[in-house]
N, C-alpha and C. Protein backbone atom coordinates (compact mmCIF):
# COMPACT_ATOMS: atom_id res chain seq x y z
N UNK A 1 -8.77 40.21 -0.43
CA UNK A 1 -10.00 39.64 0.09
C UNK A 1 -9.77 38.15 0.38
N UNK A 2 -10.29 37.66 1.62
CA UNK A 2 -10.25 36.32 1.80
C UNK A 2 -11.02 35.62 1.33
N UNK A 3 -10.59 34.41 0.95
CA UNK A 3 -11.48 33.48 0.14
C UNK A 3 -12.77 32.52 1.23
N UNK A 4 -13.71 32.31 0.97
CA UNK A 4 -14.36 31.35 1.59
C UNK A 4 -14.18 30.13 1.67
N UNK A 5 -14.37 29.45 2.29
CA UNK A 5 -14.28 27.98 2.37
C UNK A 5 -16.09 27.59 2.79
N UNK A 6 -15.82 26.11 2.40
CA UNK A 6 -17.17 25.52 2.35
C UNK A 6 -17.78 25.53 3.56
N UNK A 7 -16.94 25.44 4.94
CA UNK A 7 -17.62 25.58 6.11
C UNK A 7 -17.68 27.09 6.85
N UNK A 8 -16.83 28.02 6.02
CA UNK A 8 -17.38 29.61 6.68
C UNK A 8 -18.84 29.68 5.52
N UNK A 9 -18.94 29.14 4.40
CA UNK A 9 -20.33 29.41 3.82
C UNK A 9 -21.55 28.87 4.53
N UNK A 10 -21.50 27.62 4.64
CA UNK A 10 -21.88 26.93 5.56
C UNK A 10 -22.54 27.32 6.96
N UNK A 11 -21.70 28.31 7.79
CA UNK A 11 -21.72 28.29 8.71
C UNK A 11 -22.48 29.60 8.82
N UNK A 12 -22.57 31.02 7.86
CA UNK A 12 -23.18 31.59 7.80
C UNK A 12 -24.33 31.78 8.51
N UNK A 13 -25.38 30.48 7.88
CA UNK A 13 -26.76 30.15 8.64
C UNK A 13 -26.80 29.91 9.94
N UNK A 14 -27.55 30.80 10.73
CA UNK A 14 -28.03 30.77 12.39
C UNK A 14 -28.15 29.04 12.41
N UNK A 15 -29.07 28.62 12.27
CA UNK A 15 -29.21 27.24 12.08
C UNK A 15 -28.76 26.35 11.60
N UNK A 16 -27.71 26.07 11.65
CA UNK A 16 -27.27 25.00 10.56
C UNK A 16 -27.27 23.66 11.01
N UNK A 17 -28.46 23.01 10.12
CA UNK A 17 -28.72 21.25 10.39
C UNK A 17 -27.57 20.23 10.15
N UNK A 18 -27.62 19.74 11.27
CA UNK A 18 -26.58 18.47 11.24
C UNK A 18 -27.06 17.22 10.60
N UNK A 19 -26.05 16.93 9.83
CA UNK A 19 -26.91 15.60 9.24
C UNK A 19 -25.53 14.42 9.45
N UNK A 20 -25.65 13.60 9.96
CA UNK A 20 -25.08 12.67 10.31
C UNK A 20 -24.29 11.41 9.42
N UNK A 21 -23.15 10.92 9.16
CA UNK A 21 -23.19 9.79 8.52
C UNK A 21 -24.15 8.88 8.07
N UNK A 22 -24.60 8.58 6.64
CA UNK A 22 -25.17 7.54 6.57
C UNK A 22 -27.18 8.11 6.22
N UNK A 23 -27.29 9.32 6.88
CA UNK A 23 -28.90 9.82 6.99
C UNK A 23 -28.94 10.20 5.76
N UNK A 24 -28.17 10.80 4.62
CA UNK A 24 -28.30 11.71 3.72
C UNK A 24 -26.92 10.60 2.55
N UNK A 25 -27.54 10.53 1.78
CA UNK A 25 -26.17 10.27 0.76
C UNK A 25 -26.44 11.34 -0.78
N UNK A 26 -25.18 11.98 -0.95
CA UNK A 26 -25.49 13.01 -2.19
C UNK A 26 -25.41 12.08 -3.37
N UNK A 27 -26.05 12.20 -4.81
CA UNK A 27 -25.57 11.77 -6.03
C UNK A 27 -24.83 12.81 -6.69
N UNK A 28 -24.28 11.82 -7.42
CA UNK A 28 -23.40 12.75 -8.49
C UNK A 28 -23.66 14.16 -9.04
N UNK A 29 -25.70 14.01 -9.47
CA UNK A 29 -26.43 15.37 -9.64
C UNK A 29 -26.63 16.31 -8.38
N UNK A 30 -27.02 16.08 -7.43
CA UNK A 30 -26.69 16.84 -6.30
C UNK A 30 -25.26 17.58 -5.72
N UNK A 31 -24.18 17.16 -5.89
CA UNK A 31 -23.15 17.27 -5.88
C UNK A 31 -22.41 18.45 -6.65
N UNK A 32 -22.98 18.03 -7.93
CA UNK A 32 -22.47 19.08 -9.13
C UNK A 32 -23.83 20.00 -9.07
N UNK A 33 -24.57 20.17 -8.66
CA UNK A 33 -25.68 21.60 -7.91
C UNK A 33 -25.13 22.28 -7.05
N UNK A 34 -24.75 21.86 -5.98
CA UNK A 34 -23.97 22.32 -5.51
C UNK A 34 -22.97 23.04 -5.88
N UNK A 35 -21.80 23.06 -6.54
CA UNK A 35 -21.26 23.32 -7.52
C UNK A 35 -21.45 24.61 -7.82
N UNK A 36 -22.69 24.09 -8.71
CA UNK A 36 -23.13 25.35 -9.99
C UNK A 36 -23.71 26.00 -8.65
N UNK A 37 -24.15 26.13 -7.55
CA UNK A 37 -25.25 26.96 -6.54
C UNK A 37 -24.13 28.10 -5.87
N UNK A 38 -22.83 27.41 -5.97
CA UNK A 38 -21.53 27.94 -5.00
C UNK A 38 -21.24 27.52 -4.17
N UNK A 39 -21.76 26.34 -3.27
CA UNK A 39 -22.09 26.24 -2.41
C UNK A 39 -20.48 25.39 -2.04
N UNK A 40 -20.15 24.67 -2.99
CA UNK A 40 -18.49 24.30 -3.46
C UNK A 40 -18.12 25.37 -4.64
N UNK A 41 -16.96 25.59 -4.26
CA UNK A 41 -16.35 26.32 -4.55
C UNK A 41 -14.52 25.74 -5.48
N UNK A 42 -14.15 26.33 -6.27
CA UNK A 42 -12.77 26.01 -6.61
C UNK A 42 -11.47 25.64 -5.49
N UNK A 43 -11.82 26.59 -4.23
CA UNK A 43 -11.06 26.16 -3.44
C UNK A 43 -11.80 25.44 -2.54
N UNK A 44 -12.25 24.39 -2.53
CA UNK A 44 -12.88 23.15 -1.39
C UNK A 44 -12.27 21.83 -2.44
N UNK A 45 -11.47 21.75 -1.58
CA UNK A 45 -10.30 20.41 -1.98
C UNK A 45 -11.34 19.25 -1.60
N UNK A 46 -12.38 19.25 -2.02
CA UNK A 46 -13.61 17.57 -1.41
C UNK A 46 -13.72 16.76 -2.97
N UNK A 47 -14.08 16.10 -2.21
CA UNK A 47 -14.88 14.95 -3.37
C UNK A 47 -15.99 14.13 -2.86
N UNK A 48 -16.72 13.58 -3.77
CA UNK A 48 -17.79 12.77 -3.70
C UNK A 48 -17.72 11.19 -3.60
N UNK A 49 -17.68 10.43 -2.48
CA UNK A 49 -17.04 9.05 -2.43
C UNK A 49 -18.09 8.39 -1.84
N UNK A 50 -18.87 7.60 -2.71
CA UNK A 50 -19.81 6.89 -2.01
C UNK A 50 -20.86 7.48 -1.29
N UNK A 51 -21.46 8.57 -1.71
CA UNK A 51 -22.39 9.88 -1.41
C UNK A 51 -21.81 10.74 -0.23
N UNK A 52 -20.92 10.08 -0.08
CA UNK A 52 -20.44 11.68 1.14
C UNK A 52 -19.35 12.33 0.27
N UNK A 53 -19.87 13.76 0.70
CA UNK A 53 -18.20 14.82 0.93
C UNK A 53 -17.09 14.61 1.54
N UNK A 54 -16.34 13.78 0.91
CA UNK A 54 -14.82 13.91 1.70
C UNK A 54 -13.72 14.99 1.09
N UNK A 55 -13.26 15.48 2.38
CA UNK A 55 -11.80 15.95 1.61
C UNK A 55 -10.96 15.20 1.27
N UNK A 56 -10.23 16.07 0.33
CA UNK A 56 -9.09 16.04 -0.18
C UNK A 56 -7.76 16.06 0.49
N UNK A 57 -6.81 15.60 0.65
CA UNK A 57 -5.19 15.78 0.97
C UNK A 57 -5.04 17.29 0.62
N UNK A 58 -4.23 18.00 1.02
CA UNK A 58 -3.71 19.03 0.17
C UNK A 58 -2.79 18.30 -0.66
N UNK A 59 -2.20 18.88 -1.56
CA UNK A 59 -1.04 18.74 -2.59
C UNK A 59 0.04 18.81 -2.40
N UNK A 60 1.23 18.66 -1.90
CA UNK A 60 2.35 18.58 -1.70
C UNK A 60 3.17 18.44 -2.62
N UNK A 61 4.78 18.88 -3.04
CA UNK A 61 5.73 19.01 -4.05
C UNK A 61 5.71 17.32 -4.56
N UNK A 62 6.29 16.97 -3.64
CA UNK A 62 6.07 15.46 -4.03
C UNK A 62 4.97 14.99 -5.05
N UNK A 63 3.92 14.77 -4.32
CA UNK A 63 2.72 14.77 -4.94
C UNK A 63 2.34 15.43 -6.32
N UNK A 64 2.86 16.74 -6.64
CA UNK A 64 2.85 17.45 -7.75
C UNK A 64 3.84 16.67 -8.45
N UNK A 65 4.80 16.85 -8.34
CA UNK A 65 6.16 16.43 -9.34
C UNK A 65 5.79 15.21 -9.85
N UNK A 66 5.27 13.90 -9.03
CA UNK A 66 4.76 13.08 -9.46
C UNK A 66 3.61 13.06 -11.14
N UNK A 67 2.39 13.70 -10.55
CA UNK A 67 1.68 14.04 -10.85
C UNK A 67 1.89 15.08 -12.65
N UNK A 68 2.35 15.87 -12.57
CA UNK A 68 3.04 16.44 -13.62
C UNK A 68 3.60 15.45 -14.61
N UNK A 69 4.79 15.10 -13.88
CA UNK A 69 5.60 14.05 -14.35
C UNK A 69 4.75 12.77 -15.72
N UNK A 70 3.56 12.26 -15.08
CA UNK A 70 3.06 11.04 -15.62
C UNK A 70 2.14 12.47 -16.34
N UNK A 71 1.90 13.12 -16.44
CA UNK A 71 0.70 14.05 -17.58
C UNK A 71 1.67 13.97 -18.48
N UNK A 72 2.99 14.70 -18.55
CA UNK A 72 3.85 14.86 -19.49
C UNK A 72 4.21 13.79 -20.18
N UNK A 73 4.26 12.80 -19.46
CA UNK A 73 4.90 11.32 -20.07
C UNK A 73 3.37 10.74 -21.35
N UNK A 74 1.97 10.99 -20.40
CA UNK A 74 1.33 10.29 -21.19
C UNK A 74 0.38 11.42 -22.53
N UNK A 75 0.94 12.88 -22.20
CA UNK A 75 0.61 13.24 -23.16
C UNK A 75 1.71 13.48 -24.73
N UNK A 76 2.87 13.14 -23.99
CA UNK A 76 3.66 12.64 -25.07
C UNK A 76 3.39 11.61 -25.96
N UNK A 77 3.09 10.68 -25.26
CA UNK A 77 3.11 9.38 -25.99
C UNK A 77 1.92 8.43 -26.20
N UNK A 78 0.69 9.32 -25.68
CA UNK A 78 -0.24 8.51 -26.26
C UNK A 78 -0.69 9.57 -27.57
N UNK A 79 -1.75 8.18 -28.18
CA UNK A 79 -2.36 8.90 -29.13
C UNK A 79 -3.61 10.15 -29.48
N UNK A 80 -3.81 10.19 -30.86
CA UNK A 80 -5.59 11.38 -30.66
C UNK A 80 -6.56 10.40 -29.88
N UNK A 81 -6.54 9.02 -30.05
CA UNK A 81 -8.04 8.63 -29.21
C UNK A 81 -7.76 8.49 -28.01
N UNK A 82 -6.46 8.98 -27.11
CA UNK A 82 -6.75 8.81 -25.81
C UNK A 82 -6.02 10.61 -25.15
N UNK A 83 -7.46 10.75 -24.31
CA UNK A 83 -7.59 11.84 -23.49
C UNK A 83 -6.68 11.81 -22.22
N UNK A 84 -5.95 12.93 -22.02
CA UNK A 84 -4.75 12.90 -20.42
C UNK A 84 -5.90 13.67 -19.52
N UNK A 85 -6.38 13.27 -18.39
CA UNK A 85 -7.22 13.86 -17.35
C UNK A 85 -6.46 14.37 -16.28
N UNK A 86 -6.63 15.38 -16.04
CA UNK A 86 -5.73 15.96 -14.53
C UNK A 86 -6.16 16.41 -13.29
N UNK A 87 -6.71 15.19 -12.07
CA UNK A 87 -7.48 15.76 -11.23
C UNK A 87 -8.81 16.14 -11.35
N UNK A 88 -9.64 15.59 -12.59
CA UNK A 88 -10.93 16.09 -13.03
C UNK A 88 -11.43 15.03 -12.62
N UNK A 89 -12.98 15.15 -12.59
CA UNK A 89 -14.14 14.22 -12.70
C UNK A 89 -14.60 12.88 -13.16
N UNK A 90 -14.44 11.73 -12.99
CA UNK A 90 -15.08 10.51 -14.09
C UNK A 90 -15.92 10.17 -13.22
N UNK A 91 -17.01 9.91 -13.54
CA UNK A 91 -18.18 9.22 -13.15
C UNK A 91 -18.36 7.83 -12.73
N UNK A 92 -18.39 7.55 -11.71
CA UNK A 92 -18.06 6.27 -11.48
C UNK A 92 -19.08 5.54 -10.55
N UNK A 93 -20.61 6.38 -10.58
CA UNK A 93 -21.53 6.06 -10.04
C UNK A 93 -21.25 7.12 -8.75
N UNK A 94 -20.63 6.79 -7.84
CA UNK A 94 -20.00 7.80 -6.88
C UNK A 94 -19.38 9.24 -7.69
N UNK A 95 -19.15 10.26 -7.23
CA UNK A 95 -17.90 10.86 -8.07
C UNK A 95 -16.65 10.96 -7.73
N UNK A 96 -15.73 10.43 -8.72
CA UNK A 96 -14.15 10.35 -7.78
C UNK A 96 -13.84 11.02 -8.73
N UNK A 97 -12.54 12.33 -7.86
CA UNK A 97 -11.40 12.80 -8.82
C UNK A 97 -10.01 12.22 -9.01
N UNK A 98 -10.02 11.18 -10.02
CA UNK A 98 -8.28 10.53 -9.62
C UNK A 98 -7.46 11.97 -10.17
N UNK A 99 -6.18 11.35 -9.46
CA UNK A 99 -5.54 12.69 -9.72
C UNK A 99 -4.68 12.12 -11.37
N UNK A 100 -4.72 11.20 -12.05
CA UNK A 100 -4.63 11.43 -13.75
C UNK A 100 -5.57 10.30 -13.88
N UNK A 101 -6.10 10.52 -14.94
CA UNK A 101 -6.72 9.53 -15.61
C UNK A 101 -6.61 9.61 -17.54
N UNK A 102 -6.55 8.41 -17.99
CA UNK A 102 -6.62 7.95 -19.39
C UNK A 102 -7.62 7.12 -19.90
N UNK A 103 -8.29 8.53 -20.93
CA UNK A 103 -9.69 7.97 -21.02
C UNK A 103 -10.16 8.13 -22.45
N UNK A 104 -10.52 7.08 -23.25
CA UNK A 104 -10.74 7.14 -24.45
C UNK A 104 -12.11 8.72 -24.90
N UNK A 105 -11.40 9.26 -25.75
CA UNK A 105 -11.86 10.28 -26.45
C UNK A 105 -13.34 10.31 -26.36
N UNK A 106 -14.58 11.45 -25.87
CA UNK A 106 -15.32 11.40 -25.57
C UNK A 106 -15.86 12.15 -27.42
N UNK A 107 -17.07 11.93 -27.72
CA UNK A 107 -17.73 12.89 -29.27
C UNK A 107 -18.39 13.97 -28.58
N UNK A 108 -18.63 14.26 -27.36
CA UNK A 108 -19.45 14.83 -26.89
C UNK A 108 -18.72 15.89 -25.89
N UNK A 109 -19.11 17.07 -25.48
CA UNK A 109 -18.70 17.19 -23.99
C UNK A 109 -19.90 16.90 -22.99
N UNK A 110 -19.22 16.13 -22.49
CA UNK A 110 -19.44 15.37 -21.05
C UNK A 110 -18.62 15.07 -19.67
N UNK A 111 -19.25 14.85 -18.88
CA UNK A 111 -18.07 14.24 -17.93
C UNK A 111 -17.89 12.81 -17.89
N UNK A 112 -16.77 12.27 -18.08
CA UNK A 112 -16.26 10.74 -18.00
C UNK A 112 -16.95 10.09 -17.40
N UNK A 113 -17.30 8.71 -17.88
CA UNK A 113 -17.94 7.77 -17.34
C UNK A 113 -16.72 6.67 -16.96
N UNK A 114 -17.18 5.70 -16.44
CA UNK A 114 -16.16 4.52 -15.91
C UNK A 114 -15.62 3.97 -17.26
N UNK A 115 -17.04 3.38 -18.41
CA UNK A 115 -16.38 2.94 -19.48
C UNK A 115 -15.92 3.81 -20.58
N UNK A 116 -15.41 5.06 -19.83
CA UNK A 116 -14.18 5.53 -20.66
C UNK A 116 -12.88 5.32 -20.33
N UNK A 117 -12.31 5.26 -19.06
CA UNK A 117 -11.49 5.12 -18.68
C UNK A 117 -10.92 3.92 -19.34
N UNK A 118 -9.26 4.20 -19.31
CA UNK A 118 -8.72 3.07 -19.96
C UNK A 118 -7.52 2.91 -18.70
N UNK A 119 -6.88 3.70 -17.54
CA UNK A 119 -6.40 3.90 -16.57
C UNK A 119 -6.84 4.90 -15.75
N UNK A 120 -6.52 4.78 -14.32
CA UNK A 120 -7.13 5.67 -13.29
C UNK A 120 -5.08 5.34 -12.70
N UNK A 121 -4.81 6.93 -12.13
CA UNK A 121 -3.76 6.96 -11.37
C UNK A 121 -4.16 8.01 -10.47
N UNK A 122 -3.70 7.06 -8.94
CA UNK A 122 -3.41 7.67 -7.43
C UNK A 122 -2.01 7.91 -7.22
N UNK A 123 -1.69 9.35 -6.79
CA UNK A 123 -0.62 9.49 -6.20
C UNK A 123 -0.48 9.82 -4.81
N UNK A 124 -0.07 8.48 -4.20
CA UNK A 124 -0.68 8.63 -2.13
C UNK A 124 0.84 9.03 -1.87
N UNK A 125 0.46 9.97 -0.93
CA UNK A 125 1.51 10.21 -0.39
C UNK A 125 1.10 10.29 1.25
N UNK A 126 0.26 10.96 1.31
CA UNK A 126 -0.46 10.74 2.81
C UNK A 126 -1.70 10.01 3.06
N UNK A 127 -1.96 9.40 1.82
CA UNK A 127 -3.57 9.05 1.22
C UNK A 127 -3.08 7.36 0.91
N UNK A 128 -2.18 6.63 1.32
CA UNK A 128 -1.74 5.42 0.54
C UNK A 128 -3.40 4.34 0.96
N UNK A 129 -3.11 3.95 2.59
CA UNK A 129 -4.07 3.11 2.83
C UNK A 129 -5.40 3.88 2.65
N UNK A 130 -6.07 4.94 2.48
CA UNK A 130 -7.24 5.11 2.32
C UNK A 130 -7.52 5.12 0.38
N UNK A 131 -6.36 5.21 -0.32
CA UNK A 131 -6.48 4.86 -1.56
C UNK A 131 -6.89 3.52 -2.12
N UNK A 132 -5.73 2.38 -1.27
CA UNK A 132 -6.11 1.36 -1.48
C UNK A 132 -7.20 0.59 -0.76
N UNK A 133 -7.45 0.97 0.61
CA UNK A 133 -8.86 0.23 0.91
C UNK A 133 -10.60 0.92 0.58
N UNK A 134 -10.45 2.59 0.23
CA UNK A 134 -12.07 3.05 -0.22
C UNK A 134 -11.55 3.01 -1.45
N UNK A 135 -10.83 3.76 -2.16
CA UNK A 135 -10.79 4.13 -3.67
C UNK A 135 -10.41 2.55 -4.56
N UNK A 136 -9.64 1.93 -4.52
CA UNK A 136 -9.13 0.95 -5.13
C UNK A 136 -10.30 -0.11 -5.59
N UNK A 137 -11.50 -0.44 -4.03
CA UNK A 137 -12.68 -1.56 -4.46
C UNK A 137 -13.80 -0.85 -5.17
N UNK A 138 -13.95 0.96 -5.17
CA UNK A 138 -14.84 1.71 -6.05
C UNK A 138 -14.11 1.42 -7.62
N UNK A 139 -12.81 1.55 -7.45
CA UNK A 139 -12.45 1.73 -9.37
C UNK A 139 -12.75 -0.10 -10.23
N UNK A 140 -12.43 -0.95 -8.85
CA UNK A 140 -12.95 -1.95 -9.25
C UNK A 140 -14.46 -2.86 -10.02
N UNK A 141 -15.07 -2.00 -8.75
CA UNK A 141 -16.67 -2.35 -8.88
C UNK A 141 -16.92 -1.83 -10.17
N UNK A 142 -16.31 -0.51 -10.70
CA UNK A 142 -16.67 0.31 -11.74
C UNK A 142 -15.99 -0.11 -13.09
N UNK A 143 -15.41 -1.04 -12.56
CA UNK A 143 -14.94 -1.46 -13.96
C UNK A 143 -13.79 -1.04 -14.55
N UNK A 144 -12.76 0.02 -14.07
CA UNK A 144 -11.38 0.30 -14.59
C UNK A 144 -11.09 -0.66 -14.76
N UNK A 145 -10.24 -0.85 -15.95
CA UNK A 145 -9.44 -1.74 -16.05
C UNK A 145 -8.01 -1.97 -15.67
N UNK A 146 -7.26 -0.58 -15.22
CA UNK A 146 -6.52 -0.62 -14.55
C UNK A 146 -6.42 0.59 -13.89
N UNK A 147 -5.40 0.54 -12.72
CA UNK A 147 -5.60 1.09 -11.56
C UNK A 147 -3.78 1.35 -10.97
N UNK A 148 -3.14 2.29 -11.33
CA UNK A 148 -1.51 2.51 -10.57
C UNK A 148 -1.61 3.53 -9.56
N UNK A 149 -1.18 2.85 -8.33
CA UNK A 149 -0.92 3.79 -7.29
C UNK A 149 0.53 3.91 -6.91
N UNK A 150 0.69 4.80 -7.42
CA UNK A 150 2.55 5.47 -7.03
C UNK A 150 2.28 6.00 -5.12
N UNK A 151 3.05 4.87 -4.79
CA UNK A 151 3.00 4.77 -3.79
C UNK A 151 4.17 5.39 -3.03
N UNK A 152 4.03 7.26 -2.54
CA UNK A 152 5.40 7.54 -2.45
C UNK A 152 6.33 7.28 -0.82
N UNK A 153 5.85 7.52 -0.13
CA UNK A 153 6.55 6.96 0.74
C UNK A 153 7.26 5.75 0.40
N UNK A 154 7.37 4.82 0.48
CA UNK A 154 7.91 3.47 -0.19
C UNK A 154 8.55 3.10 -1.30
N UNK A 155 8.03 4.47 -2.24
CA UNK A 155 9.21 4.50 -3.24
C UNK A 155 8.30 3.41 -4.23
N UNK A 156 7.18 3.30 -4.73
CA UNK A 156 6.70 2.59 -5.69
C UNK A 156 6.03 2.36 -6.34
N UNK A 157 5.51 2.06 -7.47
CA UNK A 157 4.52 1.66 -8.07
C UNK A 157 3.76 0.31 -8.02
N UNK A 158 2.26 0.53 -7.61
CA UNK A 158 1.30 -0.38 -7.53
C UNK A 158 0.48 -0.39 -8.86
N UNK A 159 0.84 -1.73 -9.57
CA UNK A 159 -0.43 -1.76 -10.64
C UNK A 159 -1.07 -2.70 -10.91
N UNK A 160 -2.48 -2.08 -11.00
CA UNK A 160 -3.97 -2.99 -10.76
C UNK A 160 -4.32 -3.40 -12.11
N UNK A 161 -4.82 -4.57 -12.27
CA UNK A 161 -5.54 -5.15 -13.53
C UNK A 161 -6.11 -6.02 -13.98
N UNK A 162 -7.13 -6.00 -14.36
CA UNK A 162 -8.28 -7.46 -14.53
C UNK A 162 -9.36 -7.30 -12.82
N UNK A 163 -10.36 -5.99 -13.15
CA UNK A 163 -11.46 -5.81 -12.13
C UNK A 163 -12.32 -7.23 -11.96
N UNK A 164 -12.51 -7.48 -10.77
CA UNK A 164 -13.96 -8.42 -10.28
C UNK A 164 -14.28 -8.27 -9.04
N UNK A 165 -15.44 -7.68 -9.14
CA UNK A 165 -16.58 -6.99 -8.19
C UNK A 165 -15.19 -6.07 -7.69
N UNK A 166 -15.43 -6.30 -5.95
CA UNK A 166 -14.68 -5.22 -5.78
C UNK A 166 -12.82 -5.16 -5.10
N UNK A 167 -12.45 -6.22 -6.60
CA UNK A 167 -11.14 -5.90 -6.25
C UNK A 167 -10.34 -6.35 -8.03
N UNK A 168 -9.33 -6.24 -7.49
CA UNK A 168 -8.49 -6.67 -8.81
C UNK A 168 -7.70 -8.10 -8.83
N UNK A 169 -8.08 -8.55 -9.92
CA UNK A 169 -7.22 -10.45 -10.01
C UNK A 169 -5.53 -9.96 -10.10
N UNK A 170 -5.08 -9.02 -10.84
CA UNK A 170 -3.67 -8.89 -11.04
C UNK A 170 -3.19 -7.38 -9.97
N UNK A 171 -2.13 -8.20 -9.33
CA UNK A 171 -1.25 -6.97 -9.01
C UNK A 171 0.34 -7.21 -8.63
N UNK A 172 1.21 -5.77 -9.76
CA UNK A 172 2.46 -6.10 -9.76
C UNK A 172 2.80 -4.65 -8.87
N UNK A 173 4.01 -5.03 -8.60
CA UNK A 173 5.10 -3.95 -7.68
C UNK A 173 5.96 -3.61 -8.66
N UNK A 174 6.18 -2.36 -8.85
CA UNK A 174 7.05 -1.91 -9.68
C UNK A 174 8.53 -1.19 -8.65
N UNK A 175 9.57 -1.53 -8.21
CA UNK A 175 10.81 -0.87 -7.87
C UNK A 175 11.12 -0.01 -8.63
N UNK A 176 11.38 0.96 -8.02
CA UNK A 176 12.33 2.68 -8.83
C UNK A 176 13.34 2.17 -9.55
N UNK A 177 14.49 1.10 -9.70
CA UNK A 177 14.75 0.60 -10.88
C UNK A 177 14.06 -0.38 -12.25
N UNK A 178 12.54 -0.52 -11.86
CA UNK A 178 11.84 -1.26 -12.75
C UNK A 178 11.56 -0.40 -13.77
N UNK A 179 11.03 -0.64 -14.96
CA UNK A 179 10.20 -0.28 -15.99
C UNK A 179 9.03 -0.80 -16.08
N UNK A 180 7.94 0.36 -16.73
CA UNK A 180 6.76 0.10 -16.90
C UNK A 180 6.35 0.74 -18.35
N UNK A 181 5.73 0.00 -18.97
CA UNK A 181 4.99 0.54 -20.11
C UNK A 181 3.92 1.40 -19.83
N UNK A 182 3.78 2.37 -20.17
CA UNK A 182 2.18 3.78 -20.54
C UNK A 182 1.59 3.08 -21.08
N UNK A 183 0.33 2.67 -20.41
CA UNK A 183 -0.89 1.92 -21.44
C UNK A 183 -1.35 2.47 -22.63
N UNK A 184 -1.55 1.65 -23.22
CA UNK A 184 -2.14 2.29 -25.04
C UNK A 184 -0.80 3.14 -25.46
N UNK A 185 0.45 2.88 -25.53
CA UNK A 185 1.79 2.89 -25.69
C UNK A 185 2.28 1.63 -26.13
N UNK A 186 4.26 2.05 -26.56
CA UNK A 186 4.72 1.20 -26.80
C UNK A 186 5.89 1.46 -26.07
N UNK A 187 5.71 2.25 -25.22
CA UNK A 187 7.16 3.39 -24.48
C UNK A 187 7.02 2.67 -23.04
N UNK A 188 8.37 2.54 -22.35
CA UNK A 188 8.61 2.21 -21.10
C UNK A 188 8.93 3.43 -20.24
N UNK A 189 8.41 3.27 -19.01
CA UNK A 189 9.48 4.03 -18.13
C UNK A 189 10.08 3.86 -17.26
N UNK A 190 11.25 4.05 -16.27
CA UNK A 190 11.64 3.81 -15.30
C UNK A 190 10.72 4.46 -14.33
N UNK A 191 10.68 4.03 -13.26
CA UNK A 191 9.33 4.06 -12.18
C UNK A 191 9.85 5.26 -11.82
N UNK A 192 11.15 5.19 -11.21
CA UNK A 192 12.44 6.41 -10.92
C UNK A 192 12.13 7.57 -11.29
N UNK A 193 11.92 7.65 -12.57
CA UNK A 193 11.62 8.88 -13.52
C UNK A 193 10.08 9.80 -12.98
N UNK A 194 9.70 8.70 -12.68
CA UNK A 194 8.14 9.59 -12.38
C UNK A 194 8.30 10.28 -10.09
N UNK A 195 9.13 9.17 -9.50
CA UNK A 195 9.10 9.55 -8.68
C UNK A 195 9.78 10.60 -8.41
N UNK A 196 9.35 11.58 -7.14
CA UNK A 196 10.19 12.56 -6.69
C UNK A 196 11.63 12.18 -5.82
C-alpha cells in the first residue's frame, strides 16, 4: 500500500483553500493538532519555522553518518543530567527540529523548551545558507547558548556562542584536523571523526 503524503491528503478536498504567505501563521499548538488529527503524518519531512510549514531536506548518507556519529559521541560521554535529542522537537516559540540537540534532563514528559537546551546541532549539507540565515537568528533570539553547524560541503565545523537578540557574539571554524570539546564534557574530538 502506498503511503500518503501531506499534499495527496490535502488534496483529497474538491475545494481546497489557498492560503497565502504571511495570511495564516500556525502555533506550535496548531501544528501538533495537526499531528494528532493526521493531517501530518510520520512521513511529511516539514517543520514549523516561524508559523509556516516548511520542508525538510531529505536525509542523505552524508548527512546520516554525520548525524549518528555526534549521537554516539555525545551519548557516550555526557552525563545522567544531559538528554541526546535526535531530530525531535524543542520549543522555541516557533517549532524547530534540530537534527541533535543537548538538553538538560526534563522531571516531566514534555516537549523541550529553549531553556533546556544546552546545544542545538545542524547538519547542512544542502541546507548550509538557509541554516545559517532562518535557523541560526531563531536559535539565537531563543536563547541557545550554543549553536554547531557541521558544515559538509566545506568540510567543517561552525560553532556558535554567547546569543544576543538575533545573532551570536562568538564564532569559531573548526578544520577536519581541529579538535573540539562535547559540551558538558571533558572529551575532545577531531572534527574529522564526525565528518563523512
Amino acid at each position: 500500500m502506498r503511503q500518503r503524503t501531506l499534499r495527496a491528503r490535502l488534496e483529497r478536498g474538491s475545494a481546497m483553500p489557498t492560503i497565502t504567505a504571511g495570511e495564516f501563521l500556525l502555533t506550535t499548538d496548531d501544528y501538533r493538532r495537526m499531528a494528532d488529527a493526521g493531517i501530518l503524518g510520520p512521513e511529511d519531512r516539514v517543520e514549523l519555522i516561524d508559523g509556516q510549514i516548511v520542508p525538510m531536506s531529505p536525509i542523505g548518507a552524508s548527512h546520516l553518518f554525520c548525524v549518528n556519529t555526534l549521537t554516539r559521541l555525545f551519548a557516550e560521554h555526557t552525563g545522567d543530567d544531559v538528554e541526546v535529542s535526535v531530530q525531535d522537537p524543542v520549543q522555541l516559540g516557533p517549532h524547530q527540529e534540530p537534527d541533535v540537540a543537548l538538553l538538560r534532563v526534563a522531571a516531566e514528559p514534555r516537549v523541550p523548551a529553549a531553556e533546556d537546551a544546552l546545544l542545538v546541532v545542524e547538519v547542512a549539507d544542502t541546507t548550509y545558507s538557509y541554516d545559517c540565515r532562518t535557523k541560526l537568528p531563531l536559535y539565537a533570539e531563543a536563547g541557545i547558548p550554543q549553536v554547531w553547524i557541521f558544515n559538509l560541503p566545506e568540510r567543517r565545523l561552525e560553532a556558535y556562542a554567547r546569543p544576543a537578540e538575533e545573532s551570536y557574539t562568538e564564532r569559531a571554524v573548526r578544520a577536519p584536523g581541529e579538535h573540539v570539546t562535547l559540551p558538558h564534557t571533558d572529551h575532545a574530538v577531531r572534527v574529522a571523526d564526525v565528518l563523512p
